[in-house]
Protein backbone atom coordinates (compact mmCIF):
# COMPACT_ATOMS: atom_id res chain seq x y z
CA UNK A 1 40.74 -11.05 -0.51
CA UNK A 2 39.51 -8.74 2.29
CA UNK A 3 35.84 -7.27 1.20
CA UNK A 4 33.48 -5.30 3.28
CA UNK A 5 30.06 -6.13 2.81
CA UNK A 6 27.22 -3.64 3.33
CA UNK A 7 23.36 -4.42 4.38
CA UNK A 8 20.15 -2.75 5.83
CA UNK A 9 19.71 -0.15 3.46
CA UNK A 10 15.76 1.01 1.80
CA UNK A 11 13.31 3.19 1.73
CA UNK A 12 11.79 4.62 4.85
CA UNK A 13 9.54 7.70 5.86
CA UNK A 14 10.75 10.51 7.54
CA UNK A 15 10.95 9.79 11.19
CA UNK A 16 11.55 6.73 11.39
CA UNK A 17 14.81 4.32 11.36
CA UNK A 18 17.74 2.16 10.12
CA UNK A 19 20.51 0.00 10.84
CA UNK A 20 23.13 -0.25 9.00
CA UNK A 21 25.46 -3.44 9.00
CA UNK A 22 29.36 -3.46 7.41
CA UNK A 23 31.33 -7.10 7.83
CA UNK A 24 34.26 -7.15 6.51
CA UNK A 25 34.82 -10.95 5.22
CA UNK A 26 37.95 -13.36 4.00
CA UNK A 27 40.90 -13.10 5.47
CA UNK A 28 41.23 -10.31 8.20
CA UNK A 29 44.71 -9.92 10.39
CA UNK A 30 43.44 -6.80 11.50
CA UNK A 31 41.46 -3.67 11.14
CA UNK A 32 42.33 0.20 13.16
CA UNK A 33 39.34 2.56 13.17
CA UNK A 34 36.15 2.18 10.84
CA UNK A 35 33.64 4.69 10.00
CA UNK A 36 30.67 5.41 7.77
CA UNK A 37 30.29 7.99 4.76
CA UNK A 38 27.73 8.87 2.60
CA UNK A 39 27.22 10.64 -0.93
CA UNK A 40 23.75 11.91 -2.70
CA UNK A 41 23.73 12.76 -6.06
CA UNK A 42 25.69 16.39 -7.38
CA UNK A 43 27.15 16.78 -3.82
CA UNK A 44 30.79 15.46 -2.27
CA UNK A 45 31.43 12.23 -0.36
CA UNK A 46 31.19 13.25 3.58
CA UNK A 47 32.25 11.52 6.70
CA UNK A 48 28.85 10.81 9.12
CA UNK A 49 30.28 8.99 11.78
CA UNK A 50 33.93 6.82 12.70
CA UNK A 51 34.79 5.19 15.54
CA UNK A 52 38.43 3.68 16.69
CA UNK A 53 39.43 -0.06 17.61
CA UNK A 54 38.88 1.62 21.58
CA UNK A 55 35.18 2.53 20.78
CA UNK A 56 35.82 6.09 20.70
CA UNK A 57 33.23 7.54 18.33
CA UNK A 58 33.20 10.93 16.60
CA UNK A 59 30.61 12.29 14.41
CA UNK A 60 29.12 14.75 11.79
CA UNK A 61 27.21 17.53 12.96
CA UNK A 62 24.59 16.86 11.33
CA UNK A 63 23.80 13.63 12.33
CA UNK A 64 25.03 14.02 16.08
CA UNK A 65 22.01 13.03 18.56
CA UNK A 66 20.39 11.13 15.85
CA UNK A 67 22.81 8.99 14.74
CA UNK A 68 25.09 6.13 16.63
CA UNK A 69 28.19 4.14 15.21
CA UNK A 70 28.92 1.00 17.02
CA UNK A 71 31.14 -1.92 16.31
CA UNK A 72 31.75 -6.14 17.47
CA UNK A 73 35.49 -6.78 17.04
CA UNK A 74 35.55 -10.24 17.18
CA UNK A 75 32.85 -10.37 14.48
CA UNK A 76 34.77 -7.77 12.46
CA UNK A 77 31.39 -5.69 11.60
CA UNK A 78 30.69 -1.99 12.38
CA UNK A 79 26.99 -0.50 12.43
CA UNK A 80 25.24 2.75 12.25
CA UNK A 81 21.90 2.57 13.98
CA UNK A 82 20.08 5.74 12.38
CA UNK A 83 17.14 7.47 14.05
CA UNK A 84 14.68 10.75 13.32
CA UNK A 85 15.42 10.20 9.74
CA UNK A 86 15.20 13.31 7.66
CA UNK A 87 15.16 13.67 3.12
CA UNK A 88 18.18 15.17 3.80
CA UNK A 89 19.64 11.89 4.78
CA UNK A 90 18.86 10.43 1.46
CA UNK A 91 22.27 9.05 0.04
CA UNK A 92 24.61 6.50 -0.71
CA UNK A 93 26.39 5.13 2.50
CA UNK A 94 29.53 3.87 2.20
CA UNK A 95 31.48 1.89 4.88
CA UNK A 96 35.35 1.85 4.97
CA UNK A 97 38.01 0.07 7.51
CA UNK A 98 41.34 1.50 8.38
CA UNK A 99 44.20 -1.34 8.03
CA UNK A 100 47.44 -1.17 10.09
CA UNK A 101 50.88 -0.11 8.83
CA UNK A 102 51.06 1.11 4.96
CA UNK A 103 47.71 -1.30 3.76
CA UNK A 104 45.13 0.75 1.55
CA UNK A 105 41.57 1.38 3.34
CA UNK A 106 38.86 -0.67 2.53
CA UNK A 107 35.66 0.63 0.95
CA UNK A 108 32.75 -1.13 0.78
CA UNK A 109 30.22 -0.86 -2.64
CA UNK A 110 27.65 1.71 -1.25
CA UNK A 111 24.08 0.82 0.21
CA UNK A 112 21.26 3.45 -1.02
CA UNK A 113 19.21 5.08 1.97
CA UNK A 114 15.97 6.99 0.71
CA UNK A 115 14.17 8.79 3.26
CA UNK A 116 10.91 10.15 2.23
CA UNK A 117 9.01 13.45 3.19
């Protein structure tokens, strides 16, 4: 079974930085675009950042300049590098892969991301 595991997650003072890490593991033919989501607590699940099997990368306002999605093919893993962290970034991330033809997404389980004032 295809799983995506998540890592780099904590707690970290506003200002300062993160990296994010999403491998997707067992047996993988292929995988189309990937991106990164997050969710804090009372509020909806939002896009941050995606970015296609080409490297084009498109992101959330409110996380554009500050934030940067990258991805290593051959090692099947996409990260989010996040910078000038704000409280407001505090949340759940969530990474999911986009699978070819009619195969379901892939979600990973959610790494918390405090950022303290």
């Amino acid at each position: 079974q295809v799983q995506l595991v998540e890592s780099g997650g904590g707690l970290v003072q506003a200002g300062g930085s993160l990296r994010l890490s999403c491998a997707a593991s067992g047996t993988v033919f292929s995988i189309n675009a990937m991106g990164w989501y997050r969710q804090a607590p009372g509020k909806q699940r939002e896009l941050v950042a995606t970015i296609t099997e080409g490297g084009i990368t498109n992101y959330a306002d409110s996380v554009k300049g500050r934030f940067a999605i990258s991805r290593d093919n051959a090692k099947n893993t996409v990260y989010l590098q996040m910078n000038s962290l704000k409280p407001e970034d505090t949340a759940v991330y969530y990474c999911k892969a986009e699978r070819p033809l009619l195969l379901p997404d892939l979600w990973g389980q959610g790494i918390q991301v405090t950022v303290s004032s």
